[in-house]
N, C-alpha and C. Protein backbone atom coordinates (compact mmCIF):
# COMPACT_ATOMS: atom_id res chain seq x y z
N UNK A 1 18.22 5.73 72.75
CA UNK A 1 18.83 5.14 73.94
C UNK A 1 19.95 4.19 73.52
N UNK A 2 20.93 4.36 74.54
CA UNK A 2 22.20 3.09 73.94
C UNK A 2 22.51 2.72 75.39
N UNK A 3 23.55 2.05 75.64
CA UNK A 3 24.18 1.55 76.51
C UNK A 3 25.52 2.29 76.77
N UNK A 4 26.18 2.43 77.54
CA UNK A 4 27.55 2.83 78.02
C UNK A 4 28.65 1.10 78.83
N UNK A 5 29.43 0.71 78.18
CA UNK A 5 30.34 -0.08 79.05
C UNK A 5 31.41 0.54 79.82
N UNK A 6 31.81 -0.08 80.93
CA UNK A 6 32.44 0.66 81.53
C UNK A 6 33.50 -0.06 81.64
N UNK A 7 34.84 0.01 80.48
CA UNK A 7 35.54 -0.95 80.16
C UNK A 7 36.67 -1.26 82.04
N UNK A 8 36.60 -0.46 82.71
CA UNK A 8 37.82 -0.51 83.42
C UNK A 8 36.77 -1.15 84.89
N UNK A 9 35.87 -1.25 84.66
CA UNK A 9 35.27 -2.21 85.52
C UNK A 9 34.92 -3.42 85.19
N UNK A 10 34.55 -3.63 83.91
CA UNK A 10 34.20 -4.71 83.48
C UNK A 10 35.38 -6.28 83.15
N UNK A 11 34.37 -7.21 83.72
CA UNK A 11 35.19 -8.62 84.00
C UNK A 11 35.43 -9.24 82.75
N UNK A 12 34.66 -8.75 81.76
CA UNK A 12 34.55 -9.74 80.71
C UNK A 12 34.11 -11.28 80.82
N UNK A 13 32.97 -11.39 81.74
CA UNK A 13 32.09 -12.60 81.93
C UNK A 13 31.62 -12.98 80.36
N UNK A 14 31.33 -12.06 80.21
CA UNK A 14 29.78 -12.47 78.38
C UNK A 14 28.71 -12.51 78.96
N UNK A 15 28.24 -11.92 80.55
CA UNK A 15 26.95 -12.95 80.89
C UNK A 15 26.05 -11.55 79.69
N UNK A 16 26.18 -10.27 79.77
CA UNK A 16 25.65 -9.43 79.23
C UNK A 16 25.05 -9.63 78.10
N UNK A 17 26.02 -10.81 77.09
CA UNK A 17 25.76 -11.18 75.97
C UNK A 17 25.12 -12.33 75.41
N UNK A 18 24.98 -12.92 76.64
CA UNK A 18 23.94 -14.23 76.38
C UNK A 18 22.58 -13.85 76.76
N UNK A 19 22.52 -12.30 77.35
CA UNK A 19 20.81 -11.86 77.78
C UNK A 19 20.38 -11.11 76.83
N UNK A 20 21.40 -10.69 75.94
CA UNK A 20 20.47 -9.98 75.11
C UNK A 20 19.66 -10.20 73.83
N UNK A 21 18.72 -9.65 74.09
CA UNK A 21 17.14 -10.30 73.13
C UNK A 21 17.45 -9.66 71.72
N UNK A 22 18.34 -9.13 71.49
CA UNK A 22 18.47 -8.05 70.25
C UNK A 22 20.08 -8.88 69.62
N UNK A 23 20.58 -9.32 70.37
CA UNK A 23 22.13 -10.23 70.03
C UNK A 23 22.99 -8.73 69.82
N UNK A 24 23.01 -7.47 70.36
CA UNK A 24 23.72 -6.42 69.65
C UNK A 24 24.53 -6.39 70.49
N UNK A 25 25.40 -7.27 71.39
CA UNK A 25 26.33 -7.53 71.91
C UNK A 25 27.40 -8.30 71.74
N UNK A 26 28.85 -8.45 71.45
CA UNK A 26 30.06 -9.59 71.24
C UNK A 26 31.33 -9.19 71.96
N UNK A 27 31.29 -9.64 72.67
CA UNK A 27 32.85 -10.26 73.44
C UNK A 27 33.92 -10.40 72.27
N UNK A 28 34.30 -9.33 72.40
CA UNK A 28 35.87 -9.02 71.27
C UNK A 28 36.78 -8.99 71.96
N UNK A 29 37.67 -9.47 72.27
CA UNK A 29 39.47 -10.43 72.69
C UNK A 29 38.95 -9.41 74.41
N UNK A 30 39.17 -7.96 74.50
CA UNK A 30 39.10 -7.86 75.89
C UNK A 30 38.32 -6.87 76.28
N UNK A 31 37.26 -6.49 75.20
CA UNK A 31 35.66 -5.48 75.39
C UNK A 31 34.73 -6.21 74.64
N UNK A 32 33.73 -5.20 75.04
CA UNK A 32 32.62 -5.70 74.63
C UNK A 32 31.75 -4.99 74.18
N UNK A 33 31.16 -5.18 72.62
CA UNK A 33 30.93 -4.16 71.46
C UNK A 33 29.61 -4.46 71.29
N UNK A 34 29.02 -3.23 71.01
CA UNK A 34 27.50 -3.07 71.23
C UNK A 34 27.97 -2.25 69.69
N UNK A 35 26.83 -2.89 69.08
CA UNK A 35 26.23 -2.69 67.94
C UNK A 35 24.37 -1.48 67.68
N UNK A 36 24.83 -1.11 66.42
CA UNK A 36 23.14 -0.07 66.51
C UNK A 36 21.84 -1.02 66.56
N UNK A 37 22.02 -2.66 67.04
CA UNK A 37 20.87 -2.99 67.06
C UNK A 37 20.58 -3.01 68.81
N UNK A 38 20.87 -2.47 69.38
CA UNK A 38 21.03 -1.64 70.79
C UNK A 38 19.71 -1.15 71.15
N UNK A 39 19.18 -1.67 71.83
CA UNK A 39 17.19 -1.12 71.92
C UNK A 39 17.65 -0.05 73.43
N UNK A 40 18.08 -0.19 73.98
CA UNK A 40 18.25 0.19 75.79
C UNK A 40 17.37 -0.09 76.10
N UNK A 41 17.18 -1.34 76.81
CA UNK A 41 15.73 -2.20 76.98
C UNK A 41 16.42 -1.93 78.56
N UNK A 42 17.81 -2.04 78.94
CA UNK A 42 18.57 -2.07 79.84
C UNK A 42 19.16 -3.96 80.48
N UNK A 43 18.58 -4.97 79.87
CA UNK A 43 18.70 -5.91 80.37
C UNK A 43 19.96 -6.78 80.59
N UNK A 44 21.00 -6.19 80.08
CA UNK A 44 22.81 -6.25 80.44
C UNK A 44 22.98 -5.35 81.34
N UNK A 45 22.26 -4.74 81.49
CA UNK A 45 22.74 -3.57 82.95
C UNK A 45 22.61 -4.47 83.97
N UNK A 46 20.89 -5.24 84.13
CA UNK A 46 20.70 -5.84 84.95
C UNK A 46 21.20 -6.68 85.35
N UNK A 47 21.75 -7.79 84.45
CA UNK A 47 22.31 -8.70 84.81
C UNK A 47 24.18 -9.07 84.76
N UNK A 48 24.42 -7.42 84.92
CA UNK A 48 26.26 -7.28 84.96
C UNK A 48 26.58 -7.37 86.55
N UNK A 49 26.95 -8.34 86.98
CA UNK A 49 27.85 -8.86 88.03
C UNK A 49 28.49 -7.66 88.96
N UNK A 50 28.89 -6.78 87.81
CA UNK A 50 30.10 -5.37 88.28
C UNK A 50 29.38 -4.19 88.42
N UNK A 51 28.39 -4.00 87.64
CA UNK A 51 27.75 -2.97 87.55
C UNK A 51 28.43 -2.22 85.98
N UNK A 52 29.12 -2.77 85.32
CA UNK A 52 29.86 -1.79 84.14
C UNK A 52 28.94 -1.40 83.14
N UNK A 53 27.72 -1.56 83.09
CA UNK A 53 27.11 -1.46 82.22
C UNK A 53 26.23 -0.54 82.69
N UNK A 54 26.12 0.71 81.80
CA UNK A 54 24.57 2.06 82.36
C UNK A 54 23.93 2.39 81.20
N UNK A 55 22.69 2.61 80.83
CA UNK A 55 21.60 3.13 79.78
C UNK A 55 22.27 4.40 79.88
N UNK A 56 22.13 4.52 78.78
CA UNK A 56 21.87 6.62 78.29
C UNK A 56 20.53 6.71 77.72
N UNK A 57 20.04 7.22 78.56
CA UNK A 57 18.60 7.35 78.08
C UNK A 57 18.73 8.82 77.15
């Protein structure tokens, strides 16, 4: 399982990246980079403002 961003929706808040329990998230100048420590727990989905964020299960 990974995550998908959905760069052309996304605000670039960081809130995605202060929830995640795994830290496999960083706010780089104007995306936001998910790393293989990526569980798809889904809990940046949940808490994205925009919705830019979807599991690939």
């Amino acid at each position: 399982m990974s995550i998908n961003v959905n760069r052309y929706k996304c605000g670039y808040c960081g809130a995605c990246v202060g929830v995640c329990p795994e830290g496999a998230l960083e706010l780089v100048e104007t995306f936001i980079e998910v790393d293989n420590r990526c569980t798809g727990c889904g809990i940046c989905a949940k808490i994205c403002p925009v919705g830019a964020i979807e599991v690939i299960r």
